[in-house]
N, C-alpha and C. Protein backbone atom coordinates (compact mmCIF):
# COMPACT_ATOMS: atom_id res chain seq x y z
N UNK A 1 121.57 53.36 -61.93
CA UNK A 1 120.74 54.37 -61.26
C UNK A 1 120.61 55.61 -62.14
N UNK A 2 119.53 56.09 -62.43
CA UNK A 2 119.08 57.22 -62.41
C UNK A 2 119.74 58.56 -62.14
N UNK A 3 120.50 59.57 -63.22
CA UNK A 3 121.48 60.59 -62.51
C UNK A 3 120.11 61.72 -63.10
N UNK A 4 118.95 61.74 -63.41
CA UNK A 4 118.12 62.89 -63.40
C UNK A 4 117.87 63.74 -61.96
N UNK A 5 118.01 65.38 -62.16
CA UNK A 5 117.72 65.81 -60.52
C UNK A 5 117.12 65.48 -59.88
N UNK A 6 115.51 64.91 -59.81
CA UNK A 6 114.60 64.16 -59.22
C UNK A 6 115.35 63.15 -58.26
N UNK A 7 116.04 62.11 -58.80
CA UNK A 7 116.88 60.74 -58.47
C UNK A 7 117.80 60.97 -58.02
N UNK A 8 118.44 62.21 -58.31
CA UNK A 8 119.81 62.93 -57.20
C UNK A 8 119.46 63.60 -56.41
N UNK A 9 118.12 64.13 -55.97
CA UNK A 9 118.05 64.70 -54.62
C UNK A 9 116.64 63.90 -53.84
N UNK A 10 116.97 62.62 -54.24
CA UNK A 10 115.17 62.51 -53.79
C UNK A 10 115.35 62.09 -52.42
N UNK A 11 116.47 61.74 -51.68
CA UNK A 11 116.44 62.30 -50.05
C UNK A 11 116.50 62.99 -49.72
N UNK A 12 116.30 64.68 -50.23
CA UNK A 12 115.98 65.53 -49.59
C UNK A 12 114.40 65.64 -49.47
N UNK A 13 113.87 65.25 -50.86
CA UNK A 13 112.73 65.63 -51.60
C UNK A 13 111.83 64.60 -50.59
N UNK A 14 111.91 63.63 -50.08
CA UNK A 14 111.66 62.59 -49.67
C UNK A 14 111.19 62.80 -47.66
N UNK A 15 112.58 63.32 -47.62
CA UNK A 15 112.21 63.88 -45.66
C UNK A 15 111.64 65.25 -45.80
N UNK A 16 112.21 66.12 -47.28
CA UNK A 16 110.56 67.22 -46.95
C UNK A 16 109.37 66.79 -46.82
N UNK A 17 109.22 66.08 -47.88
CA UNK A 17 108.06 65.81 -48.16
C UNK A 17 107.00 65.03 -46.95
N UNK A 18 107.80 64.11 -46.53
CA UNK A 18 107.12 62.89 -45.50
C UNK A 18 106.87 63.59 -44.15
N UNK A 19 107.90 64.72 -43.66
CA UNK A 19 107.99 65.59 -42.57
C UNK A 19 106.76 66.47 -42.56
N UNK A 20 106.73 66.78 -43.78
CA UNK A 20 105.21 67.92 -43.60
C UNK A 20 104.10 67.19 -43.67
N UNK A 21 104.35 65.78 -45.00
CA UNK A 21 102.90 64.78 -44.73
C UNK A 21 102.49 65.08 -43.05
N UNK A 22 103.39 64.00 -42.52
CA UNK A 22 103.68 63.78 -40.94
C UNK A 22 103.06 65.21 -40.05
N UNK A 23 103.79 66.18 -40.16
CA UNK A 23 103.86 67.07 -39.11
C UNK A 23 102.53 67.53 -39.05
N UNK A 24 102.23 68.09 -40.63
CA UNK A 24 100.64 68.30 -41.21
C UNK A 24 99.85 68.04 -39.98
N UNK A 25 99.48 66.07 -40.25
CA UNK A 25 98.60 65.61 -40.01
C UNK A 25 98.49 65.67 -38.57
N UNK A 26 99.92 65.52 -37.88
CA UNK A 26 99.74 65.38 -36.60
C UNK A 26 99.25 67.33 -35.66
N UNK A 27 99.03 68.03 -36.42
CA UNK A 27 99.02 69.05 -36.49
C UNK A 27 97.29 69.53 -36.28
N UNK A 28 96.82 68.88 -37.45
CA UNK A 28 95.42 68.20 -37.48
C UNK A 28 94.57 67.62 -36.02
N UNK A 29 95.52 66.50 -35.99
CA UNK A 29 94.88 65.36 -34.56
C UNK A 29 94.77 66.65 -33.53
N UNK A 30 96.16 67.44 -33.06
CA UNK A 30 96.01 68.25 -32.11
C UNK A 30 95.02 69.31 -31.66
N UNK A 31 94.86 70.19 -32.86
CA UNK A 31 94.00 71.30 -33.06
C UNK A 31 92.30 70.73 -33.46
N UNK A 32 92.39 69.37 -33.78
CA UNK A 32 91.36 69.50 -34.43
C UNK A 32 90.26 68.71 -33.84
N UNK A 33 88.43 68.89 -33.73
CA UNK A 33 88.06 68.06 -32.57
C UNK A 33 86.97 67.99 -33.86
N UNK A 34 86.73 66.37 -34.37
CA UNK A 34 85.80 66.13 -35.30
C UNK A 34 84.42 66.02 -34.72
N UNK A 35 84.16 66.03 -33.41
CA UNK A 35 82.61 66.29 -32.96
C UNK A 35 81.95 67.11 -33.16
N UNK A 36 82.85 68.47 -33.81
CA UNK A 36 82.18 69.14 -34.36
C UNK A 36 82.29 69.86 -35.70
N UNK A 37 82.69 69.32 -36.55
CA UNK A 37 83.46 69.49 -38.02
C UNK A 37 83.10 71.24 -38.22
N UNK A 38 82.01 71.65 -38.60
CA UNK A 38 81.79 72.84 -38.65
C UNK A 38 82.48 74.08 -37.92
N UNK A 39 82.54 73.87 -36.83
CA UNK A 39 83.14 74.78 -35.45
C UNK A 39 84.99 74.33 -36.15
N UNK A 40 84.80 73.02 -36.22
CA UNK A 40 86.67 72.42 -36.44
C UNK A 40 86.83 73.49 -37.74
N UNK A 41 86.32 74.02 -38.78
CA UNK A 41 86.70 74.14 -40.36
C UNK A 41 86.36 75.97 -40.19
N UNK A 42 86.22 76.15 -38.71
CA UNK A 42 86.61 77.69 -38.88
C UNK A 42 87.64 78.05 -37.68
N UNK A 43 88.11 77.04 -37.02
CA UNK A 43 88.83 76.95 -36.21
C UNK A 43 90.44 77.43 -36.55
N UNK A 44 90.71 79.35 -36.54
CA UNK A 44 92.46 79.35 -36.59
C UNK A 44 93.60 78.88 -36.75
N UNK A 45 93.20 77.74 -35.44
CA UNK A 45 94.53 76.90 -34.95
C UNK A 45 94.33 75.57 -36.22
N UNK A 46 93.21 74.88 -36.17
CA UNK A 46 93.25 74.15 -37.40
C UNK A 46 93.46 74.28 -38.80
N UNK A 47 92.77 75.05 -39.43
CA UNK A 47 93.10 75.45 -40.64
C UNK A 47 94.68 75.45 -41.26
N UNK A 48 95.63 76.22 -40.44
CA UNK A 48 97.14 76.05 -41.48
C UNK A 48 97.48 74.56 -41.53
N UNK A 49 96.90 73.73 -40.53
CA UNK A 49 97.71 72.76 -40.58
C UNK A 49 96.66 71.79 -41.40
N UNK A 50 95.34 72.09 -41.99
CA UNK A 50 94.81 71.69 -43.26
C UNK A 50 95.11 71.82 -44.11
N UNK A 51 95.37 72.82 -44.50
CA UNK A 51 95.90 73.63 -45.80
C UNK A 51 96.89 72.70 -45.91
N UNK A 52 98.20 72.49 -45.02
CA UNK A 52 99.54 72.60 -45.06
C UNK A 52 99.47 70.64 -45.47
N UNK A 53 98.29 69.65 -45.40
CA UNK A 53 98.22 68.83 -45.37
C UNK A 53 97.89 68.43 -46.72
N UNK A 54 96.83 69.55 -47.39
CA UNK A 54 96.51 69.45 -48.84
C UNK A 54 97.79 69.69 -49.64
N UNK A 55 98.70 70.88 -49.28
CA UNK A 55 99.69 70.97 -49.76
C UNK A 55 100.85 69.75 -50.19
N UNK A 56 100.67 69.40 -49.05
CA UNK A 56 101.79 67.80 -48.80
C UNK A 56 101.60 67.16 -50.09
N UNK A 57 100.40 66.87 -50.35
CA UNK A 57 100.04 65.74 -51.16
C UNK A 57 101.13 65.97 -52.97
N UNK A 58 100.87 66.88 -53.35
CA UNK A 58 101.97 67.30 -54.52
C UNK A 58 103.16 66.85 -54.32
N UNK A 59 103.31 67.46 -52.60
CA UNK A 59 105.01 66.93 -52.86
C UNK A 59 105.31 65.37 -52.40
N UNK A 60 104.36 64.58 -51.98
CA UNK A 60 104.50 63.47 -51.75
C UNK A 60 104.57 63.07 -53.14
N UNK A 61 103.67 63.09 -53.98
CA UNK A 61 103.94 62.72 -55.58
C UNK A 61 105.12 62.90 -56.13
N UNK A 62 105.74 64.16 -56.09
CA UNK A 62 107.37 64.26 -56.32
C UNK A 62 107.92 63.29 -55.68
N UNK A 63 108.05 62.70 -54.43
CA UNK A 63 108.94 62.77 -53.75
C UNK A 63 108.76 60.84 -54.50
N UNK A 64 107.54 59.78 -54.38
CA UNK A 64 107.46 58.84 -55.47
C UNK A 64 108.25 58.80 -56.31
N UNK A 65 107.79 59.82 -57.16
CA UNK A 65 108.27 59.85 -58.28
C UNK A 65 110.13 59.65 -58.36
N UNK A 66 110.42 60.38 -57.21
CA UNK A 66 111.75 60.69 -56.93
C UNK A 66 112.63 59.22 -57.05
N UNK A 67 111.82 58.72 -55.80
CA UNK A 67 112.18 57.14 -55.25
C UNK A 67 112.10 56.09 -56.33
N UNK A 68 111.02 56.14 -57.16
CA UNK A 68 110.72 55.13 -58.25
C UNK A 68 111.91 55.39 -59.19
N UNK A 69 112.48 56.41 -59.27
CA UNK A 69 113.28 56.76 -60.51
C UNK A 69 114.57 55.79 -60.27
N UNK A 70 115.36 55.62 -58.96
CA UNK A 70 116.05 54.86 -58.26
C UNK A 70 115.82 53.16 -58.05
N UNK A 71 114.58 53.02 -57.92
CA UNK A 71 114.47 51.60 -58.10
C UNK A 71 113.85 50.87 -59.50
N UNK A 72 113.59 51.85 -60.37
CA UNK A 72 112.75 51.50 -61.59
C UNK A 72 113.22 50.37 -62.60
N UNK A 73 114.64 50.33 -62.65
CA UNK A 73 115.17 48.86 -63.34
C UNK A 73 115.11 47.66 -62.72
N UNK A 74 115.44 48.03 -61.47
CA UNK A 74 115.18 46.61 -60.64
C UNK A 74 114.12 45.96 -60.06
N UNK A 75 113.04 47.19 -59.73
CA UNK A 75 111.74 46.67 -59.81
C UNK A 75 111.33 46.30 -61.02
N UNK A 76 111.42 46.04 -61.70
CA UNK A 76 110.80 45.82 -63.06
C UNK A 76 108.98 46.15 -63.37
N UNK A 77 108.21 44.92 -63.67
CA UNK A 77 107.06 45.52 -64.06
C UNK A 77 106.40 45.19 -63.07
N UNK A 78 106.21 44.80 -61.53
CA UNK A 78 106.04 44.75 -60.42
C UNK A 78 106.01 46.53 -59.85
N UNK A 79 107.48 46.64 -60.19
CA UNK A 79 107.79 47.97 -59.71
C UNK A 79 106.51 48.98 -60.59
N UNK A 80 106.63 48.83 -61.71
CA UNK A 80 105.85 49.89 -62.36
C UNK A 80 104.38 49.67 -62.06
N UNK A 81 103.84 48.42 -61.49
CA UNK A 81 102.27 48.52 -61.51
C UNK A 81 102.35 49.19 -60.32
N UNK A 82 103.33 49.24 -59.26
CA UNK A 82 102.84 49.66 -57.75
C UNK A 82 103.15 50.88 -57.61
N UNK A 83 104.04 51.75 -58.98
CA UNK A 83 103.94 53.06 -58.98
C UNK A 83 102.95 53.73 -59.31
N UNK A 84 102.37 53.08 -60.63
CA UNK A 84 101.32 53.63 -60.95
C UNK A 84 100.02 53.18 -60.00
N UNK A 85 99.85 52.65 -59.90
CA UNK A 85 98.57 52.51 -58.27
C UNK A 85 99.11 53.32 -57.49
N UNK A 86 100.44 53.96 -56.78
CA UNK A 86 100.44 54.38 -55.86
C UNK A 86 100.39 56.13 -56.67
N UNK A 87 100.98 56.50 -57.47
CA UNK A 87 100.47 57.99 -57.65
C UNK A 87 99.47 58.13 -58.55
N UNK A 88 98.26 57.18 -59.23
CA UNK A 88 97.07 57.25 -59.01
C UNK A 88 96.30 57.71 -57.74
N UNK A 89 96.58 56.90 -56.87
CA UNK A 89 96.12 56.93 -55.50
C UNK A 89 96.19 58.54 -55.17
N UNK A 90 97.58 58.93 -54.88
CA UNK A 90 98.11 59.78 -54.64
C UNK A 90 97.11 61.25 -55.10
N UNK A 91 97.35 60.87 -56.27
CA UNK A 91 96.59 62.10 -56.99
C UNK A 91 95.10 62.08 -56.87
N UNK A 92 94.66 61.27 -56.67
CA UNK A 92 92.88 61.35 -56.25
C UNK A 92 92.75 61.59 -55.28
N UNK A 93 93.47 61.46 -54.42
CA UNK A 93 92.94 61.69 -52.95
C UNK A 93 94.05 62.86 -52.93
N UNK A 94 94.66 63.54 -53.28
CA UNK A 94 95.34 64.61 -53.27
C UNK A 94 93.88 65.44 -53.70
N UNK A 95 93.09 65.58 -54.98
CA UNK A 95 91.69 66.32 -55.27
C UNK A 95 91.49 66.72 -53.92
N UNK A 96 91.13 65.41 -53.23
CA UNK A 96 90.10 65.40 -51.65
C UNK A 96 90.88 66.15 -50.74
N UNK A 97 92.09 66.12 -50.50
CA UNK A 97 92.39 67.23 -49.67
C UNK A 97 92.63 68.22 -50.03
N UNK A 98 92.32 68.94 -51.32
CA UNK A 98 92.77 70.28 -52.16
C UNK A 98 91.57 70.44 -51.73
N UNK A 99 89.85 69.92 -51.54
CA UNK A 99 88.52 70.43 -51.73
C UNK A 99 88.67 70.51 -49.91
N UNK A 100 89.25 69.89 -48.90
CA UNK A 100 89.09 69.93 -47.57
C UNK A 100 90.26 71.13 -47.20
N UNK A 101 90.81 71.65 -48.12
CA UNK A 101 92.16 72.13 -47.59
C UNK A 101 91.16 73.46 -47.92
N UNK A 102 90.50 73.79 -48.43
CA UNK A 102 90.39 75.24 -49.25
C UNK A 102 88.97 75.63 -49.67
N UNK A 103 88.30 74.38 -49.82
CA UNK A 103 86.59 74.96 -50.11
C UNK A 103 86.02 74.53 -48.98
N UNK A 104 86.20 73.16 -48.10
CA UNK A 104 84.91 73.14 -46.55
C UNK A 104 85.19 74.21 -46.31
N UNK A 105 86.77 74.62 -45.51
CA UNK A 105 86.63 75.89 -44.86
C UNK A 105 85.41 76.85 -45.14
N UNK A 106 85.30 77.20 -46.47
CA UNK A 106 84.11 78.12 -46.94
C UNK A 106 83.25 77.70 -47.02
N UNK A 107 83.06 76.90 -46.94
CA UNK A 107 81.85 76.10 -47.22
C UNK A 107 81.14 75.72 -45.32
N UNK A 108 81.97 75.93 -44.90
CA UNK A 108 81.54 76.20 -43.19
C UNK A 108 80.98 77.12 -42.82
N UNK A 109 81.22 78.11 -43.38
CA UNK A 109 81.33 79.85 -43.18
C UNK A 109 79.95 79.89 -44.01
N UNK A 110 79.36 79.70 -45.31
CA UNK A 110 78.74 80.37 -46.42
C UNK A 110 77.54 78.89 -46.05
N UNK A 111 77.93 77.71 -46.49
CA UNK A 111 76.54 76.42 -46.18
C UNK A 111 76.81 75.78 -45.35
N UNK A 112 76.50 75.89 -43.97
CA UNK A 112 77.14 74.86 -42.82
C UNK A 112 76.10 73.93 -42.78
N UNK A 113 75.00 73.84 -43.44
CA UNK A 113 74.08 72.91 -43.29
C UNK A 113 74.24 71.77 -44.57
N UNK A 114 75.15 71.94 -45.12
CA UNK A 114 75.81 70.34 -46.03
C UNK A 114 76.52 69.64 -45.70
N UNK A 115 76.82 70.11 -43.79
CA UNK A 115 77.99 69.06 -43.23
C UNK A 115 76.98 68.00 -42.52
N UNK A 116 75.54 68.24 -42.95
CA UNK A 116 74.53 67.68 -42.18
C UNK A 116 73.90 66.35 -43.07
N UNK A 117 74.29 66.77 -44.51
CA UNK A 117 74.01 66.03 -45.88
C UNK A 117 74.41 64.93 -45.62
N UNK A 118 73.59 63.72 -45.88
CA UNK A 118 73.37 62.49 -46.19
C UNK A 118 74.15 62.02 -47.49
N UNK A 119 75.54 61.69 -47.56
CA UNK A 119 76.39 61.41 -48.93
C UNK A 119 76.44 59.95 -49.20
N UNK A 120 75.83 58.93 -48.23
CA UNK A 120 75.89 57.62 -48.29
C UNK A 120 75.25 57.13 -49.90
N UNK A 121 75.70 56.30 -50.58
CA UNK A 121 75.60 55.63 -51.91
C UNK A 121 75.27 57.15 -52.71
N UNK A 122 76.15 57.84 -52.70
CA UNK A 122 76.43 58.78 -53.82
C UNK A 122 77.57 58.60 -54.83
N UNK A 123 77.62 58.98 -56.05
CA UNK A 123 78.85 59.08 -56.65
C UNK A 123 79.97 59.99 -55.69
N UNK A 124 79.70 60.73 -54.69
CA UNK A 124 80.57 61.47 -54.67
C UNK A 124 81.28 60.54 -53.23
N UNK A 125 80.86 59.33 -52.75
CA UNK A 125 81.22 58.55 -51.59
C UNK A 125 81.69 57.90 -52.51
N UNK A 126 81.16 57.37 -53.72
CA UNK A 126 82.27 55.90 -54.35
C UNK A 126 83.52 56.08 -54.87
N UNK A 127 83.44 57.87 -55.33
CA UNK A 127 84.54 58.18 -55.72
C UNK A 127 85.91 58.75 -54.73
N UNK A 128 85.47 58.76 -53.51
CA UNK A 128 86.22 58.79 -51.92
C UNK A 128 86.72 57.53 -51.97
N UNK A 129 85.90 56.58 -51.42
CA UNK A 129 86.23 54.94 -51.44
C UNK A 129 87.37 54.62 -52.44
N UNK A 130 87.11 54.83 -53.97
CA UNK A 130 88.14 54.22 -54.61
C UNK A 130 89.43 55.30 -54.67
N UNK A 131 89.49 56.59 -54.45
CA UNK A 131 90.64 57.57 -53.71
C UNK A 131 91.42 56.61 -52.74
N UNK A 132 90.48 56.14 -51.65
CA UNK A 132 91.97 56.01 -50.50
C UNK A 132 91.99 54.46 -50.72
N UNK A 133 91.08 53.64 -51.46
CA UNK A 133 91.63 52.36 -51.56
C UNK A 133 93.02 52.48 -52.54
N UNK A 134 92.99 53.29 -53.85
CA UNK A 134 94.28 53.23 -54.70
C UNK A 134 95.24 53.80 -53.45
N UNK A 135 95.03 54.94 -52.77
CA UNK A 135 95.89 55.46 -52.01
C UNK A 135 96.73 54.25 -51.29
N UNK A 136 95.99 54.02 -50.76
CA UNK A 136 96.75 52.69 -49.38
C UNK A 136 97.24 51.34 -50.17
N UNK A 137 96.60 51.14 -51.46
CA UNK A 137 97.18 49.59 -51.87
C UNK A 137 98.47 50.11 -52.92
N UNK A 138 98.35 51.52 -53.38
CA UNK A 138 99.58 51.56 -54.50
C UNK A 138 100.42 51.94 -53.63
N UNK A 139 100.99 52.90 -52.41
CA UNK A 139 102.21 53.06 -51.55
C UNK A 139 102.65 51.44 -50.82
N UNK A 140 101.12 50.83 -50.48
CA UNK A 140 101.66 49.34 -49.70
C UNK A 140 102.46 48.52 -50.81
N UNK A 141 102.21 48.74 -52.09
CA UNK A 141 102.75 47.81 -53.01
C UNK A 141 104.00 48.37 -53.40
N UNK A 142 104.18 49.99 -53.46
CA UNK A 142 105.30 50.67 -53.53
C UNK A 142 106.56 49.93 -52.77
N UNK A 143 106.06 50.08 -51.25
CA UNK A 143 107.16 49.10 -50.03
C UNK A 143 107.98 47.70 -50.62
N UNK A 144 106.83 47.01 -50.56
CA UNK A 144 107.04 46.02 -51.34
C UNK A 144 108.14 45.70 -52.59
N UNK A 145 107.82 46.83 -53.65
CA UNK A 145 108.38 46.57 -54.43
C UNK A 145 109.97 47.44 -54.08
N UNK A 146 109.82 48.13 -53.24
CA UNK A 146 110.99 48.47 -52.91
C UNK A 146 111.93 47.25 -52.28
N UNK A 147 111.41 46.54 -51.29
CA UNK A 147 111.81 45.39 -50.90
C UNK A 147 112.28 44.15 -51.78
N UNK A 148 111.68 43.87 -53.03
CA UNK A 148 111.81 43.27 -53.84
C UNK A 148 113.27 43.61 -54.59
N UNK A 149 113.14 45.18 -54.89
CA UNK A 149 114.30 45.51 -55.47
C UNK A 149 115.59 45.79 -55.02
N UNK A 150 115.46 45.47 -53.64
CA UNK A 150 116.53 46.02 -52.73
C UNK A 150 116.85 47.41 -52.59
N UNK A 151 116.10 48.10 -53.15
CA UNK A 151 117.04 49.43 -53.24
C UNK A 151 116.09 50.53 -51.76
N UNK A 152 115.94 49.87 -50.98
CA UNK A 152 115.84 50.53 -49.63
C UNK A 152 116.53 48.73 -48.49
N UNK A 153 116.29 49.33 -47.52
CA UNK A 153 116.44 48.17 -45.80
C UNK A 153 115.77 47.47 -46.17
N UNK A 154 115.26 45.86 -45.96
CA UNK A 154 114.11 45.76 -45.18
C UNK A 154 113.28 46.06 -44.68
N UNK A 155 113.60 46.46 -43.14
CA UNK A 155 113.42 46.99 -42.77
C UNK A 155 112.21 48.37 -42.87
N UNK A 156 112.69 49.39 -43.82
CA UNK A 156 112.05 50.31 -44.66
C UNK A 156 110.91 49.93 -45.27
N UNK A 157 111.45 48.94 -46.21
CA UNK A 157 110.57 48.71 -47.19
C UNK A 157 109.28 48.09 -46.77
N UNK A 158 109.55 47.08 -45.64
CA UNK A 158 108.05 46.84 -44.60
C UNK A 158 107.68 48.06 -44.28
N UNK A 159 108.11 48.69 -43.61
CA UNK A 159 107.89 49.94 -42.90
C UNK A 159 107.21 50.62 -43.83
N UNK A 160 107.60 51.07 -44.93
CA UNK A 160 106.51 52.33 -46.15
C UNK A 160 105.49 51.17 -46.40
N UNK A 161 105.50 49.63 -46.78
CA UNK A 161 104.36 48.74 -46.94
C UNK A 161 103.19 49.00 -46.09
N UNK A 162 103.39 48.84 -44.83
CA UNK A 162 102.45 48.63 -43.64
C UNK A 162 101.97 50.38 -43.49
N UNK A 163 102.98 51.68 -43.41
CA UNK A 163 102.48 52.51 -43.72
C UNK A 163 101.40 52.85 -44.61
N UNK A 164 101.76 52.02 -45.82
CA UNK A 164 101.10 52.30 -46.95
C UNK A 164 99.51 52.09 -46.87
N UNK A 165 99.10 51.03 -46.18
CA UNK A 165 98.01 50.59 -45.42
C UNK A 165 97.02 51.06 -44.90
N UNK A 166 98.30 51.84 -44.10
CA UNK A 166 97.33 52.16 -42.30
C UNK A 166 96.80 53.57 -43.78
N UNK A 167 97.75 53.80 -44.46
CA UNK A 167 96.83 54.88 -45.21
C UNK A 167 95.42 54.75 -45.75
N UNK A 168 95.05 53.84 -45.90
CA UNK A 168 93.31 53.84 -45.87
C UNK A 168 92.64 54.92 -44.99
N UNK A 169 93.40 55.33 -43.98
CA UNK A 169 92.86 55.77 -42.94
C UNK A 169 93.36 57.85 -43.17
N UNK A 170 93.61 57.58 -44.24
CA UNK A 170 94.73 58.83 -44.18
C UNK A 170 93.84 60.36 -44.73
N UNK A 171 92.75 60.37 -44.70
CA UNK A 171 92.25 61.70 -44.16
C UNK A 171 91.70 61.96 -42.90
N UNK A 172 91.51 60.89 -42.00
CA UNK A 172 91.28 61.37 -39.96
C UNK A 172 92.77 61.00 -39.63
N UNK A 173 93.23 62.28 -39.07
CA UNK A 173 94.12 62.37 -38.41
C UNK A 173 93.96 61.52 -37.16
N UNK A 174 95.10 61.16 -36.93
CA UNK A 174 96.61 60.90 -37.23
C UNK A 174 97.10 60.02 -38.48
N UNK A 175 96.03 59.12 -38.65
CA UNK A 175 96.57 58.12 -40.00
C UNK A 175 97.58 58.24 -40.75
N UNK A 176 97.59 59.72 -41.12
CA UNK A 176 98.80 59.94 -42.47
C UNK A 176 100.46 60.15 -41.50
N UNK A 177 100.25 59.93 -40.51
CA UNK A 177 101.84 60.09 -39.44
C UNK A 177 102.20 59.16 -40.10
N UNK A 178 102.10 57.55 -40.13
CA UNK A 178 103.08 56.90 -40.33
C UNK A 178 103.68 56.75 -41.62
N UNK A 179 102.98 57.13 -42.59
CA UNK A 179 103.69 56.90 -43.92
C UNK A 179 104.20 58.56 -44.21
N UNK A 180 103.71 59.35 -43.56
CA UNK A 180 104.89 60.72 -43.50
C UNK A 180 106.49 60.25 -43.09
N UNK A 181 106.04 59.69 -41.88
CA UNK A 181 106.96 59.32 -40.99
C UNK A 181 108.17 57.98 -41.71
N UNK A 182 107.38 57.25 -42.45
CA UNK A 182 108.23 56.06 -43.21
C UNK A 182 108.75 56.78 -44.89
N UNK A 183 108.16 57.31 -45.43
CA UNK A 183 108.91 58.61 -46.74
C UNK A 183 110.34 59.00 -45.75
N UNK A 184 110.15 59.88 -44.81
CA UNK A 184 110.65 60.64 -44.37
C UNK A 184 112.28 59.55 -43.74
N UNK A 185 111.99 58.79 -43.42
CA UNK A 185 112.70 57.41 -42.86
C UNK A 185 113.68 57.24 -44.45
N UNK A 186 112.68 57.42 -44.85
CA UNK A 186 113.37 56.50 -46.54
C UNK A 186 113.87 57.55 -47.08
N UNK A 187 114.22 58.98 -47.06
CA UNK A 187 114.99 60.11 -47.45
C UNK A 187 115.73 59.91 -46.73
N UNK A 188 116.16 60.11 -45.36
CA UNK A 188 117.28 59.73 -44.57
C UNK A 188 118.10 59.21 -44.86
N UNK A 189 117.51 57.80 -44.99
CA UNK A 189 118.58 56.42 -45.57
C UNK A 189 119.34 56.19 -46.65
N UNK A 190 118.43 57.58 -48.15
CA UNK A 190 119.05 57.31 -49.28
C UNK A 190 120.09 58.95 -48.94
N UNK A 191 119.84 59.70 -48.17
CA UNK A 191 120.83 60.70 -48.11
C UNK A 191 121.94 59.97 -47.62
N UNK A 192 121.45 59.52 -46.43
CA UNK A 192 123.16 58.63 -46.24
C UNK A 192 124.17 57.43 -47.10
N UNK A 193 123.22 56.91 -47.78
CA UNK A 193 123.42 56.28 -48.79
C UNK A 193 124.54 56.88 -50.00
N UNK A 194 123.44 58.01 -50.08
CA UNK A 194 124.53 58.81 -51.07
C UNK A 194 125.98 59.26 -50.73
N UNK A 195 125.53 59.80 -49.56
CA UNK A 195 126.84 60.68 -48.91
C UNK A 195 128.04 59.48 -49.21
N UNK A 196 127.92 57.75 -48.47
CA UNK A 196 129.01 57.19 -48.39
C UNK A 196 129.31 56.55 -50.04
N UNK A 197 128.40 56.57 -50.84
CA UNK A 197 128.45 56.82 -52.31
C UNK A 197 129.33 57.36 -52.76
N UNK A 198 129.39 58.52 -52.52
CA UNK A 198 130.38 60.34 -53.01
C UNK A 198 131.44 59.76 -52.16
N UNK A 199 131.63 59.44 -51.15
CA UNK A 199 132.95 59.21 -50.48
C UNK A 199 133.59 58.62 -50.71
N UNK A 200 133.12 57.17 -51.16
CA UNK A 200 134.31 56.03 -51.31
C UNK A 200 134.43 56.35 -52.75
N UNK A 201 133.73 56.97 -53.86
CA UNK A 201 134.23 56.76 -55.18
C UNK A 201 135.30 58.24 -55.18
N UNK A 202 135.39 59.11 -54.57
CA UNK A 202 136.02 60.00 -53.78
C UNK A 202 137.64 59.72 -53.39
N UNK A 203 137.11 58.70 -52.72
CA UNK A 203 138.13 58.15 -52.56
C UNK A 203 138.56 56.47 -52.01
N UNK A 204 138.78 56.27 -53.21
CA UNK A 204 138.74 54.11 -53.22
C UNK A 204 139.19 53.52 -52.16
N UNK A 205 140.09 54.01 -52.41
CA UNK A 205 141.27 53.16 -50.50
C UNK A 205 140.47 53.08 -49.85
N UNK A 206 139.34 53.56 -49.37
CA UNK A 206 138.70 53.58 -48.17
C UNK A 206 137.74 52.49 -48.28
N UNK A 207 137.56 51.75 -49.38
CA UNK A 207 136.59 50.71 -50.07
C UNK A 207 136.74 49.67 -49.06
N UNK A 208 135.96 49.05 -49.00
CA UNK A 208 136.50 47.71 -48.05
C UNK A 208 136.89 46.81 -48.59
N UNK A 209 137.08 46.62 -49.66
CA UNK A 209 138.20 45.96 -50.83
C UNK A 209 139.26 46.38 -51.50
N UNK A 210 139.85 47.39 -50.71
CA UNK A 210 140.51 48.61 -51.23
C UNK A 210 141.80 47.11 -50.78
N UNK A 211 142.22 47.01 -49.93
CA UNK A 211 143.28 46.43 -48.83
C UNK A 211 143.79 45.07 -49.74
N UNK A 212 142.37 44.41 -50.18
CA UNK A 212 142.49 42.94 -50.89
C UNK A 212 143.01 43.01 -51.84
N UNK A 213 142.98 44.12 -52.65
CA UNK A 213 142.85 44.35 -54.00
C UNK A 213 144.49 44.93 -54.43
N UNK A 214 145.16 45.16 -53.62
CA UNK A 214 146.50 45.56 -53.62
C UNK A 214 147.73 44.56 -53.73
């Protein structure tokens, strides 16, 4: 394993990160009523929790990055294609919520008549499309390869897969809850992980082969 800071704290880095994905979005669904996007993108109550959603996206990339550093030998080159698809992904559609987090808003206020614009077979729709397709197939393959490598549950590793998915869906709120929610799952598990890590090498006797071994 990996002793770089990234790889030694990436369960913290991991339930920040997935908690604000998560909280963000669900933050979004609440405040936010897409029948009327314009009215929604000057809306008080919506806005921090836009912003706070564009924000996420950086630290979700850390927080990858964090996790991959931990499974990167044992995933092997499986592991590395589904990192790089997944913070490809990451980072393109991170653009899209930096331009929704910080210019619609103004762009509500100053041209509200481009929320009326016809974007169908534009470059600027194909380059959306292939955003949340890398998005959703490089985290689903992430799971996966976590699963492969053992170095999360089962459990988990379905869990960030199928998350990884539903992320196709992950600029209309709620979508991005569950893979906030499965990061955030998967910091947990490697904090506790660690903790009984530090303990038993801490102290051996307590090994469950400590007893045999005497």
């Amino acid at each position: 394993m990996s002793e770089s800071p990234l790889s030694t704290h990436a369960g913290s880095i991991a339930v920040g990160a997935g908690g604000l994905f998560a909280a963000a979005h669900l933050g979004m669904f609440v405040t936010g009523d897409r029948s009327d996007l314009v009215a929604m993108m000057k809306d008080p109550l919506f806005l921090p929790f836009n912003s706070a959603y564009a924000l996420a996206f950086p630290l979700l990339l850390i927080a990858l990055v964090a996790m991959y550093e931990r499974q990167a030998r044992a995933a092997g080159g499986f592991g590395a294609v589904a990192f790089c698809t997944a913070a490809t992904g990451t980072v393109a559609l991170a653009g899209d919520m930096w331009f929704e987090g910080f210019a619609v808003p103004w762009l509500a206020q100053v041209a509200p008549a481009t929320f009326e614009a016809d974007r169908s077979g534009t470059l600027l729709s194909a380059a959306w499309l292939v955003s949340v397709v890398l998005f959703a197939l490089g985290w689903a393959l992430f799971g996966l390869a976590s699963w492969r490598a053992r170095s999360l549950p089962p459990a988990l590793s379905v869990a960030l897969a199928v998350a990884g998915a539903v992320g196709f869906q992950a600029a209309i709120p709620p979508w991005g809850v569950p893979l906030g929610l499965a990061v955030a799952a998967a910091g947990i598990w490697i904090i506790r992980q660690d903790r009984t890590t530090r303990r038993l090498k801490a102290d051996p006797d307590r090994g469950p082969f400590a007893a045999a071994s005497r």
